[in-house]
Protein backbone atom coordinates (compact mmCIF):
# COMPACT_ATOMS: atom_id res chain seq x y z
CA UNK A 1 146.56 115.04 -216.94
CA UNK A 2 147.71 113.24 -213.69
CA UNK A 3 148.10 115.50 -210.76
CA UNK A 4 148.38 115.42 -206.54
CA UNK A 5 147.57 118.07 -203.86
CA UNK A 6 150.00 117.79 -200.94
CA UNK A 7 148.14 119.74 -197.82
CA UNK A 8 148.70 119.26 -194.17
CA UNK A 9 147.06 118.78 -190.74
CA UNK A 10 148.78 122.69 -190.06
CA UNK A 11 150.84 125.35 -190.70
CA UNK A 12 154.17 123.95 -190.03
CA UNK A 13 153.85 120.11 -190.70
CA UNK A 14 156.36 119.88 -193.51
CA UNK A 15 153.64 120.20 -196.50
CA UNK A 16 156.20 122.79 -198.48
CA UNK A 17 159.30 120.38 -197.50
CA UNK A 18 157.38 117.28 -198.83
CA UNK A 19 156.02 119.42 -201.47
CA UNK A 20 159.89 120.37 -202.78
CA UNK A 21 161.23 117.21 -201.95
CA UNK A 22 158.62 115.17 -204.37
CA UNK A 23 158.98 117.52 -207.42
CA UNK A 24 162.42 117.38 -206.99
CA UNK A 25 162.07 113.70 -206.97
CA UNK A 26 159.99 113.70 -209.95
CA UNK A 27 162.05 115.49 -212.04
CA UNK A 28 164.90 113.93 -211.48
CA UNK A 29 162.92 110.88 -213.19
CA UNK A 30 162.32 113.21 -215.92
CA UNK A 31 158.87 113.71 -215.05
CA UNK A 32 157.89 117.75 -216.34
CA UNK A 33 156.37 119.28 -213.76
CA UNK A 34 153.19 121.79 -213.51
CA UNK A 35 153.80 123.72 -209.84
CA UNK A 36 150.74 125.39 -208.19
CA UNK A 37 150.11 127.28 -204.55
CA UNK A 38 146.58 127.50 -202.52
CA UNK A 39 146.43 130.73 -201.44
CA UNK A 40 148.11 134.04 -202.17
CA UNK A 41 151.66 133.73 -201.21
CA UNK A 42 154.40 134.54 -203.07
CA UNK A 43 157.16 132.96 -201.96
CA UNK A 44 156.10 129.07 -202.22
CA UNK A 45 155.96 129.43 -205.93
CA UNK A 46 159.63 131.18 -205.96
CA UNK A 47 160.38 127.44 -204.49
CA UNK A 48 158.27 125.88 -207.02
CA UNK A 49 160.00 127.43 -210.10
CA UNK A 50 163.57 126.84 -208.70
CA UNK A 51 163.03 123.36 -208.59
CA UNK A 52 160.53 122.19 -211.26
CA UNK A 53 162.20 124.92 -213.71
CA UNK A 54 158.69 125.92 -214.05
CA UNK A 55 156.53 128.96 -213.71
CA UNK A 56 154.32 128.41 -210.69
CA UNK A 57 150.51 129.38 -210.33
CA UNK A 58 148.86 130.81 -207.30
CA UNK A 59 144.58 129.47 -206.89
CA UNK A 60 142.80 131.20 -204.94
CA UNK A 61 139.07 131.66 -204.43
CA UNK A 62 138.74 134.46 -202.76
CA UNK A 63 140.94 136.09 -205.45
CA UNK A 64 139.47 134.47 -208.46
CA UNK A 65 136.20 132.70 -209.23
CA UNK A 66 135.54 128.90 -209.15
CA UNK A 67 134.91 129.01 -213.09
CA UNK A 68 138.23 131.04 -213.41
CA UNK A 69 140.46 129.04 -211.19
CA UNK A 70 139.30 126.14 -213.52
CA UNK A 71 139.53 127.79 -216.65
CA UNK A 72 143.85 128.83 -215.35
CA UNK A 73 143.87 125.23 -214.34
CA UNK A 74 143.21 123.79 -217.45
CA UNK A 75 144.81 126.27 -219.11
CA UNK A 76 148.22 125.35 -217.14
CA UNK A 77 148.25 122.02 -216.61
CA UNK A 78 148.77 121.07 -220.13
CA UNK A 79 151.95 122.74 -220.06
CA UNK A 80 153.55 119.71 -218.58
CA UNK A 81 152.93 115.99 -217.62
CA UNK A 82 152.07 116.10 -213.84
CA UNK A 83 150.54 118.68 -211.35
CA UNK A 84 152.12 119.46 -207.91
CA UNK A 85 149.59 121.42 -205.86
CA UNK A 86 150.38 122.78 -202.93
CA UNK A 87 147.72 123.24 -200.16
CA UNK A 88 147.57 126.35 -197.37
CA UNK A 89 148.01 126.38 -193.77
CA UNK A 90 145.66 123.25 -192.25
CA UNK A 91 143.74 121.25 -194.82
CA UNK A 92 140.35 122.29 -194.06
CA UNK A 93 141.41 126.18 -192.66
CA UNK A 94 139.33 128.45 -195.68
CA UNK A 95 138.58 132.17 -195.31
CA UNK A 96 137.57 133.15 -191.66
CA UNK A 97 135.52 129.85 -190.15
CA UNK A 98 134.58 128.73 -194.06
CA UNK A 99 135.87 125.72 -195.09
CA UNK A 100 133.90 125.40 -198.45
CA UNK A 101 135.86 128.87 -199.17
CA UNK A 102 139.76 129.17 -199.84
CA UNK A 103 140.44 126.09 -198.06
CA UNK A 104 142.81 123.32 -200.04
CA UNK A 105 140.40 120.93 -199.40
CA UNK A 106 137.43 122.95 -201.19
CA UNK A 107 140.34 123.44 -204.11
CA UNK A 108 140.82 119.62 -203.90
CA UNK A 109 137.17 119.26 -204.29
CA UNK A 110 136.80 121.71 -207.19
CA UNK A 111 139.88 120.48 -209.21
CA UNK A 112 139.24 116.94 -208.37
CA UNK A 113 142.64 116.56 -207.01
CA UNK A 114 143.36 113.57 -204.66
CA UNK A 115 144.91 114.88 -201.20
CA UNK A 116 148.42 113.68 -200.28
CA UNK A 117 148.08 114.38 -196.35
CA UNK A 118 151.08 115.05 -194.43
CA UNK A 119 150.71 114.98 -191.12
CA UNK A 120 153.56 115.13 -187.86
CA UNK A 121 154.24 112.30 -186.81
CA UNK A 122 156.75 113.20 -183.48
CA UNK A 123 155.83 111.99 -180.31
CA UNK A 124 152.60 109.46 -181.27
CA UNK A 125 152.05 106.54 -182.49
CA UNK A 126 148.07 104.88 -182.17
CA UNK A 127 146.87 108.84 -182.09
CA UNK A 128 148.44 109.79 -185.44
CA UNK A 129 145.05 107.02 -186.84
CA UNK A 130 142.79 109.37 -184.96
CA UNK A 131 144.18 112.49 -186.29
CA UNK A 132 143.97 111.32 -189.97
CA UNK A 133 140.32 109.76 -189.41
CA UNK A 134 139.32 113.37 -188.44
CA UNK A 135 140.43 114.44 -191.42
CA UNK A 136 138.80 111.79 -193.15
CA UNK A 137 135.79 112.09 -192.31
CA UNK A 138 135.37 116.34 -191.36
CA UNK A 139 134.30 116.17 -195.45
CA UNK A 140 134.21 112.64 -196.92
CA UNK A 141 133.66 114.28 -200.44
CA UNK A 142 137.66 115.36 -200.21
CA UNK A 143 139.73 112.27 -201.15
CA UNK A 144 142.33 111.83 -198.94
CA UNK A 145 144.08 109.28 -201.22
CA UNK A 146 147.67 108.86 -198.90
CA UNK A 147 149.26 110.27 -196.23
CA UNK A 148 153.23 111.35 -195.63
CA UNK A 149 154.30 111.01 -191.63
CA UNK A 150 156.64 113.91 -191.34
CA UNK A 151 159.20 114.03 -187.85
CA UNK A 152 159.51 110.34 -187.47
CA UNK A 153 162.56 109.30 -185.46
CA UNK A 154 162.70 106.26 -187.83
CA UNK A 155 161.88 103.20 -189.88
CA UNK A 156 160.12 101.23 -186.89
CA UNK A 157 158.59 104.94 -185.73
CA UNK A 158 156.92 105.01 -189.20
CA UNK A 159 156.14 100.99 -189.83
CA UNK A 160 154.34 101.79 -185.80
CA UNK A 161 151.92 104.93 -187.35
CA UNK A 162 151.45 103.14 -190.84
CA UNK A 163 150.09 100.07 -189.61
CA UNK A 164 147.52 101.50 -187.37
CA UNK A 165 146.26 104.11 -190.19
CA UNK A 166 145.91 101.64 -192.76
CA UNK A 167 144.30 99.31 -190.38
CA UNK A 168 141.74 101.34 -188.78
CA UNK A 169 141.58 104.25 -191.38
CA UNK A 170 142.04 102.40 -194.84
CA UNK A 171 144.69 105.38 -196.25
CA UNK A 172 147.68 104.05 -197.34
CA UNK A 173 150.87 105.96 -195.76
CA UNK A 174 152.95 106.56 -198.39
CA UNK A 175 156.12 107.53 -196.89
CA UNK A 176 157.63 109.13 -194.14
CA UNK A 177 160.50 112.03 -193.05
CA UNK A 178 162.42 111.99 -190.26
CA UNK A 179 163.04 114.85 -188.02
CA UNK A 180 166.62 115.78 -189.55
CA UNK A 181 165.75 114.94 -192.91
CA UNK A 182 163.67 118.37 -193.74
CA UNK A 183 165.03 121.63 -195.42
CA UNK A 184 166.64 124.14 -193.17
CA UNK A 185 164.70 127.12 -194.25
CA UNK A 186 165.34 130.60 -192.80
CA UNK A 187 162.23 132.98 -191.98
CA UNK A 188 161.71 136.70 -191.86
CA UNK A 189 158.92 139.00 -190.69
CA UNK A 190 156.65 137.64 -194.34
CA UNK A 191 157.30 134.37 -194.05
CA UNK A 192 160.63 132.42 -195.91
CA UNK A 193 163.55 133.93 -196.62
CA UNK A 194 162.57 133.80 -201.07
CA UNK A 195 164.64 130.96 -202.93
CA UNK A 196 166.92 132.99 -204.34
CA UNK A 197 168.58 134.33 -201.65
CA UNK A 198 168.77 130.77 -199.56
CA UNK A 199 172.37 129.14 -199.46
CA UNK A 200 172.77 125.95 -201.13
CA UNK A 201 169.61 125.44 -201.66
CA UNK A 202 169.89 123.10 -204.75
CA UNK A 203 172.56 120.65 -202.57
CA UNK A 204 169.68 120.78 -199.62
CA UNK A 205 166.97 119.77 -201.87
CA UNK A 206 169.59 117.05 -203.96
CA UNK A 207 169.68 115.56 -199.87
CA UNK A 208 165.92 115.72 -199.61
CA UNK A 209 164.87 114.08 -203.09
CA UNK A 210 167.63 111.72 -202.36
CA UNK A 211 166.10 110.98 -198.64
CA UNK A 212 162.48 110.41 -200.08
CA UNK A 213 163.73 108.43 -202.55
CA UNK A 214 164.43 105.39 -200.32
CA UNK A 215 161.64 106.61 -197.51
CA UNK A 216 158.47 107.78 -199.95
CA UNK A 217 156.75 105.53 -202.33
CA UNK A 218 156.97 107.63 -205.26
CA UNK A 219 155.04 105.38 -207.57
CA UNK A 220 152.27 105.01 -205.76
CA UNK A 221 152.41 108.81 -205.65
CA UNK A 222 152.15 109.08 -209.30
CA UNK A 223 149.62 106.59 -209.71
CA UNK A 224 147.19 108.31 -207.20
CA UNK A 225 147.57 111.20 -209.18
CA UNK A 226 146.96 109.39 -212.49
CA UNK A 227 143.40 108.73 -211.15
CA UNK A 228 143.11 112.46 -211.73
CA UNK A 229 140.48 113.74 -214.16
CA UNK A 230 140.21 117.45 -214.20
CA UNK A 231 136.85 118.81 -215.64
CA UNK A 232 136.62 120.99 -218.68
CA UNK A 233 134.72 124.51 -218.54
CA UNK A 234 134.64 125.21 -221.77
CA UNK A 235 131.79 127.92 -220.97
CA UNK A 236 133.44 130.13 -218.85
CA UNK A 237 137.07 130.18 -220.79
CA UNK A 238 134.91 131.50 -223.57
CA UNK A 239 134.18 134.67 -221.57
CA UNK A 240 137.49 134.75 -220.64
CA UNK A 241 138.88 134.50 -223.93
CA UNK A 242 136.39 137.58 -225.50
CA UNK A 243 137.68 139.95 -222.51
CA UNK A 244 141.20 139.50 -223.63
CA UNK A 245 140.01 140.07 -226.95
CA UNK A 246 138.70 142.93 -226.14
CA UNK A 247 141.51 144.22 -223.58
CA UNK A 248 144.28 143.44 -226.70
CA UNK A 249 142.54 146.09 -229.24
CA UNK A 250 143.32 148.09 -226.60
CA UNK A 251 147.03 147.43 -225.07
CA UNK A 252 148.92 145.31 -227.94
CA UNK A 253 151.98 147.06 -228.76
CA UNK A 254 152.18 149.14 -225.29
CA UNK A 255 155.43 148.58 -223.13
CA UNK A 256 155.15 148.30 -219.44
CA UNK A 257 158.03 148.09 -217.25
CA UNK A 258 158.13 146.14 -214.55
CA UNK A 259 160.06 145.94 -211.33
CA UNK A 260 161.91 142.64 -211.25
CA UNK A 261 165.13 141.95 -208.52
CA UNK A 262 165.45 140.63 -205.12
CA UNK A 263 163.69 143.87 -203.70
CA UNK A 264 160.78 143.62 -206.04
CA UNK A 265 159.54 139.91 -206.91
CA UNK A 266 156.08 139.58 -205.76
CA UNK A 267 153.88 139.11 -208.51
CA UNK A 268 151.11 136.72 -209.38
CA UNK A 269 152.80 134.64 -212.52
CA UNK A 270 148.59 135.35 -214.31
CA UNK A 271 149.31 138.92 -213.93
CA UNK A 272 152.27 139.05 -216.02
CA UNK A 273 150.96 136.58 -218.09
CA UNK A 274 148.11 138.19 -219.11
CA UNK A 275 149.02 141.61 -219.51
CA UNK A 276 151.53 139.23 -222.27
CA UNK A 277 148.31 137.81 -223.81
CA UNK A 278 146.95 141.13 -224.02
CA UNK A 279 149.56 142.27 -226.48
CA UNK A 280 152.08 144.21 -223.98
CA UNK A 281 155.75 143.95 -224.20
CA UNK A 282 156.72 143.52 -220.34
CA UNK A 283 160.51 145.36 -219.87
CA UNK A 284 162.43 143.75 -216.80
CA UNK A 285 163.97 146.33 -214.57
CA UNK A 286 165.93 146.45 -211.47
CA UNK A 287 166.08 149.60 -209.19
CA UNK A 288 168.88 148.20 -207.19
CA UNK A 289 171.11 147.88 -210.60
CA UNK A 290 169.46 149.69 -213.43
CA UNK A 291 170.93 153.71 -214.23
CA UNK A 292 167.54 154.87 -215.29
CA UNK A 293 163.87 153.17 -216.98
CA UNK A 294 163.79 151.85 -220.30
CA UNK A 295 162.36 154.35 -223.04
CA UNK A 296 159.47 154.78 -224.58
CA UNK A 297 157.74 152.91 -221.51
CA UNK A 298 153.45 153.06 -221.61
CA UNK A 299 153.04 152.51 -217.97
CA UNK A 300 155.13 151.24 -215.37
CA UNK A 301 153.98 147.93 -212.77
CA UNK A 302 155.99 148.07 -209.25
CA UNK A 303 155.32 144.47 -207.26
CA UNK A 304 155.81 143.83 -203.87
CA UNK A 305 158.18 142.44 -201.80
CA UNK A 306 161.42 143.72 -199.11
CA UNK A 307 162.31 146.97 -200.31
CA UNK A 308 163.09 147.38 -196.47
CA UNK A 309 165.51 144.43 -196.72
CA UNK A 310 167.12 145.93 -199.54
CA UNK A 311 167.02 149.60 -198.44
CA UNK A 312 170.77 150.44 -198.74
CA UNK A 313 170.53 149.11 -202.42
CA UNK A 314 167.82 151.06 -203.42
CA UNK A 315 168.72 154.40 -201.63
CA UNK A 316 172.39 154.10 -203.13
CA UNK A 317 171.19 153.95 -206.49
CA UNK A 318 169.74 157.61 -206.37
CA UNK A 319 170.18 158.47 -210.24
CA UNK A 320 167.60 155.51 -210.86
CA UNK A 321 165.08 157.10 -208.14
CA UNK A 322 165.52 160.88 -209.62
CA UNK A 323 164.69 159.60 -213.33
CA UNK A 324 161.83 157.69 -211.93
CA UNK A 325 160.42 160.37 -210.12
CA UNK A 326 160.95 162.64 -213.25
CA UNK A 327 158.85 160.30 -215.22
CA UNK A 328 156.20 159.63 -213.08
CA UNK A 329 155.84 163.40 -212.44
CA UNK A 330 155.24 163.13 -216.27
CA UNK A 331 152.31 160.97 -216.10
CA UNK A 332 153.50 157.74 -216.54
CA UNK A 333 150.48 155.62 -215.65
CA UNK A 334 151.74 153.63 -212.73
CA UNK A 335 150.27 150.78 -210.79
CA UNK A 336 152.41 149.63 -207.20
CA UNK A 337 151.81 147.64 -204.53
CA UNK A 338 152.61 147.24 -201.03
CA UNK A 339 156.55 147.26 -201.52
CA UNK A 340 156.22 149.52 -204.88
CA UNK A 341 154.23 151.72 -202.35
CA UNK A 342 156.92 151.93 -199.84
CA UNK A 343 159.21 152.81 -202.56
CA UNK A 344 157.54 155.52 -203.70
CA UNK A 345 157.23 157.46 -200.03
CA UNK A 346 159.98 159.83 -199.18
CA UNK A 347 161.48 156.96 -197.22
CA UNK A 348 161.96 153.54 -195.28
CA UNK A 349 162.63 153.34 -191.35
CA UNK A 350 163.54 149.83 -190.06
CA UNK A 351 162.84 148.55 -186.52
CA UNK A 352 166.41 149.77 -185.67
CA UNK A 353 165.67 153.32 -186.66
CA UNK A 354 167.71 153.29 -189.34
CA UNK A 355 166.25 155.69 -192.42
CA UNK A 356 166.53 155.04 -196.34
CA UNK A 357 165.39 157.48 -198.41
CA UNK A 358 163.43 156.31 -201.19
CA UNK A 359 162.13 158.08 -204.24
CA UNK A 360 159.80 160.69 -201.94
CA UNK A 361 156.84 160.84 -205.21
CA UNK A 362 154.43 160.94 -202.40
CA UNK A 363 154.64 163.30 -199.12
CA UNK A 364 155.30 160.04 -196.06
CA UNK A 365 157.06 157.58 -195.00
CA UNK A 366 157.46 154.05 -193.98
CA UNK A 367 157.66 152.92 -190.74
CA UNK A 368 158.30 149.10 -190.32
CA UNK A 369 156.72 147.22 -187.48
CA UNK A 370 156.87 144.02 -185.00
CA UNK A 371 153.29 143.42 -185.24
CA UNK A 372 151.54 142.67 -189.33
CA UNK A 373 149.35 146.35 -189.36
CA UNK A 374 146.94 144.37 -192.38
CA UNK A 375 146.51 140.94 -192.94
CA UNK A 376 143.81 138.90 -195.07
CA UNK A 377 141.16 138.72 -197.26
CA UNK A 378 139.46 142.34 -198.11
CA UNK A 379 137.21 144.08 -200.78
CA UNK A 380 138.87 146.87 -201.83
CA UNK A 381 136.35 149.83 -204.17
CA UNK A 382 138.11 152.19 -205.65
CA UNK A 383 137.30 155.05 -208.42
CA UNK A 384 134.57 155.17 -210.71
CA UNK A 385 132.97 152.00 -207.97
CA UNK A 386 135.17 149.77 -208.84
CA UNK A 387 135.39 146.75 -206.64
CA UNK A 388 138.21 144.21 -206.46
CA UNK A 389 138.68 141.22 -204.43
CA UNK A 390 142.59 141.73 -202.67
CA UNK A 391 145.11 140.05 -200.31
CA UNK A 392 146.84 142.55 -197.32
CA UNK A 393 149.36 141.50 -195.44
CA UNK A 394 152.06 143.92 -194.22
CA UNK A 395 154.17 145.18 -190.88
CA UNK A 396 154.70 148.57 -191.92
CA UNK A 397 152.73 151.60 -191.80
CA UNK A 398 152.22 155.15 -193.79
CA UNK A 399 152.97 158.70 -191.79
CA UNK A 400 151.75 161.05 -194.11
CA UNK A 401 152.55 164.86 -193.67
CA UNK A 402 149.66 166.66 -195.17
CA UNK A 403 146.49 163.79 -194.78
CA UNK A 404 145.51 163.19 -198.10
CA UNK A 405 142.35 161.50 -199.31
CA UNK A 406 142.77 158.04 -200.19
CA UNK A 407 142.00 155.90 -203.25
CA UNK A 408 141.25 152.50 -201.55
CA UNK A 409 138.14 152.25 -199.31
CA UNK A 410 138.76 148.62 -197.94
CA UNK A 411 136.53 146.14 -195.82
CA UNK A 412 137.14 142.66 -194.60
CA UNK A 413 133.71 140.91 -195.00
CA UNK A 414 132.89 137.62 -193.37
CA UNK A 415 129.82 135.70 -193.39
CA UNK A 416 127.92 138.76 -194.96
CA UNK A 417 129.31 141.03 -191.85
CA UNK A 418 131.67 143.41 -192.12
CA UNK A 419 134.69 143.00 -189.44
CA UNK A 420 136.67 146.40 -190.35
CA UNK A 421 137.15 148.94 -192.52
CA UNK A 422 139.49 151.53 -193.33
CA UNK A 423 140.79 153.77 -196.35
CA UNK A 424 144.20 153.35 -197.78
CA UNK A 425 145.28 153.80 -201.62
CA UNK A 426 147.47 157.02 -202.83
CA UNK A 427 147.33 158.93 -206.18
CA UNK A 428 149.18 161.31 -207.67
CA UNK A 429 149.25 162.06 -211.23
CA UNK A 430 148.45 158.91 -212.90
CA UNK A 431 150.39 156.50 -210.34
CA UNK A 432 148.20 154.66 -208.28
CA UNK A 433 149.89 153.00 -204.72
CA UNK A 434 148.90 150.80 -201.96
CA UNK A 435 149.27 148.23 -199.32
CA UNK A 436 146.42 145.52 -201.38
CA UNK A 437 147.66 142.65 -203.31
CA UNK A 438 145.29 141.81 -207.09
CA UNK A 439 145.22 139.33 -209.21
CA UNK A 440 144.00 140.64 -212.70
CA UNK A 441 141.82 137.89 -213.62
CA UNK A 442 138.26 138.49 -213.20
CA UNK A 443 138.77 142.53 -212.35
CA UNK A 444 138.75 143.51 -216.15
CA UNK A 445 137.32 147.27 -215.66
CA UNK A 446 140.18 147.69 -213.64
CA UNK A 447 142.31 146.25 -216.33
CA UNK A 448 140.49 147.93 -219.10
CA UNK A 449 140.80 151.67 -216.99
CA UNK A 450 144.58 151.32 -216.62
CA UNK A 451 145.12 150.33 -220.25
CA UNK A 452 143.01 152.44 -221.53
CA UNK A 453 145.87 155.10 -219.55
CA UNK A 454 148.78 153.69 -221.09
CA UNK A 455 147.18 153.88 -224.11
CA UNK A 456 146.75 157.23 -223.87
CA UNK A 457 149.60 158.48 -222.59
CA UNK A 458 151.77 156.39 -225.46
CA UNK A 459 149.73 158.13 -228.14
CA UNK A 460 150.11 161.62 -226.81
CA UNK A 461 154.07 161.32 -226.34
């Protein structure tokens, strides 16, 4: 199954416009594409899906193991006729100083992916050779198969850079942008404004595809990528495939809601996914719209993402938040995070001061904040010694009335040494809330423990 990784030099280069702007490309040649993200962000696979009409699939190895990320790999790839992967921040930047960990060029190595480098390309010419050989040779086992010079000023800038990287590097440049020619994407305090609230967004990526079109060597793209042989782990998917086994005696037949709207879309595509494999019906709902939750719900699943953004939505919709709160006072076994938390505090207060009252299950509120409170990589041990690998990354912060103790005890471990450490994590009846991010694969007590609830609480209704 042929298939590309586009990273870049940094944060910043243009990987996610060169990213868009080829699958966009590709499809438009009727070429079905299978989207993927490095890394545990959300909102660079809300991109992916609006323009490959595709699902897309976050790897991660801090999140996931290298067998698992193989076994998803494999699993999704087939879905379509070409991968699109896209890499995280620098090429080589992995978890703290790693770059054998989380890195896209230790996913590149694992998948076998060839790298698509983009790199900027403003204000050089001879230097833009030197940058790329760096790259080149930091890890000669990642195969840096072409390069894409982002910020040109034109045709001549480009021919200039191209000439002296395939001369003294031997990497072909396969295209170039120039400096108008990106997307003009709008950022908030978490990063892009999500696709579906961007203004003509399909007309700005019809200008982009259109752009690379006569500036990128598309075929050459696709044939690097049809060099592309991913391996098969037949071992591991094995496991994998007797857990769900396992986990479906268990959950088929349940129903678990699940918070879906512009408010509440941050969710790992493998977590709904497998909770589908496992036999649960998954019931869309939208606090901002919907009167009250769906009956004859097993558990309930609250995502992340801006309730803070959407405060006056949610707080208007108060006959939604007082049903809620009457069912999770009920026992409804409930699983939130980060924005799910926030919702379920008495209340969100912006940076202007402003206060929304939210659904007040637990005793404190939100505060938002200039600075991120959490960010990264962190194990997070909860009841019964569970551990789970998670992702925080957050600018708001919990003011609790009464301190309560917490259900999260959470350290950020590098290089066998741990940085920090703190407790977070509420509980109240059987909802469980915090500020970590999961992905389900590979934590299956945790899986098995909050089935094993809905299961429960479905038979005793």
């Amino acid at each position: 199954m042929p298939g590309i990784m586009i990273a870049g030099t940094s944060s910043g280069v243009g990987k996610t416009t060169c990213t868009l702007g080829i699958m966009k490309a590709l499809r438009k040649r009727s070429i079905d594409i299978n989207p993927f993200k490095v890394g545990p962000d959300y909102i660079d696979p809300g991109f992916h899906q609006f323009v490959s009409g595709n699902p897309s699939y976050n790897l991660d190895q801090w999140l996931l193991r290298d067998s698992t990320i193989e076994v998803l790999y494999g699993k999704h790839k087939k879905r379509g006729e070409f991968s699109v992967v896209e890499g995280v921040m620098g090429l080589y930047d992995g978890v703290g100083i790693s770059k054998d960990v989380g890195s896209s060029a230790a996913m590149a190595k694992l998948l076998g992916l060839p790298v698509i480098l983009v790199i900027d390309g403003g204000k050089k010419s001879t230097s833009a050779a030197a940058e790329v050989l760096g790259y080149k040779l930091y890890d000669p086992e990642v195969n840096i198969a072409g390069v894409i010079v982002n910020k040109v000023s034109g045709k001549t800038h480009y021919d200039m850079i191209k000439t002296v990287i395939e001369r003294d590097v031997k990497i072909p440049c396969v295209g170039y942008l120039k400096k108008e020619e990106g997307l003009h994407l709008k950022s908030r305090h978490l990063g892009l404004i999500p696709a579906e609230e961007v203004e003509n967004l399909e007309e700005q990526l019809e200008m982009l595809s259109e752009g690379m079109e006569e500036t990128v060597d598309l075929d050459t793209i696709i044939a690097i990528g049809s060099g592309h042989v991913p391996r098969e782990p037949k071992e591991h998917e094995d496991f994998i495939t007797l857990q769900i086994d396992k986990l479906r005696r268990m959950g088929k037949g349940l129903s678990l809601g699940v918070f879906q709207d512009p408010a509440f879309s941050f969710y790992y595509q493998d977590n709904l996914e497998i909770l589908e494999e496992i036999g649960i019906i998954l019931e869309f709902i939208s606090p901002m719209k919907d009167q009250k939750l769906k009956e004859g719900l097993s558990g309930l699943y609250i995502g992340g993402g801006f309730p803070e953004v959407f405060g006056r939505e949610l707080r208007e919709n108060q006959g939604f938040m007082s049903s809620l709160t009457k069912d999770l006072e009920k026992g409804l076994p409930t699983f939130a995070e980060c924005g799910g938390l926030m919702y379920l505090t008495e209340g969100i207060e912006d940076l202007r001061g402003e206060f929304y009252p939210m659904t007040g299950f637990f005793p404190a509120k939100t505060v938002m904040t200039k600075r991120l409170q959490r960010f990264g990589y962190v194990d997070v041990t909860m009841d019964k010694n569970i551990t789970l690998k998670a992702h925080e990354f957050h600018r708001s912060k919990l003011i609790e009335r009464n301190q309560t103790p917490k259900s999260y005890q959470v350290q950020k471990i590098r290089e066998g040494k741990v940085l920090k450490e703190h407790e977070c994590g509420l509980k109240k009846k059987n909802t469980l809330a915090g500020y970590p991010h999961f992905h389900f694969y590979d934590h299956w007590e945790f899986l098995q423990n909050w089935i094993e609830e809905m299961r429960r609480y479905h038979d005793q209704r």
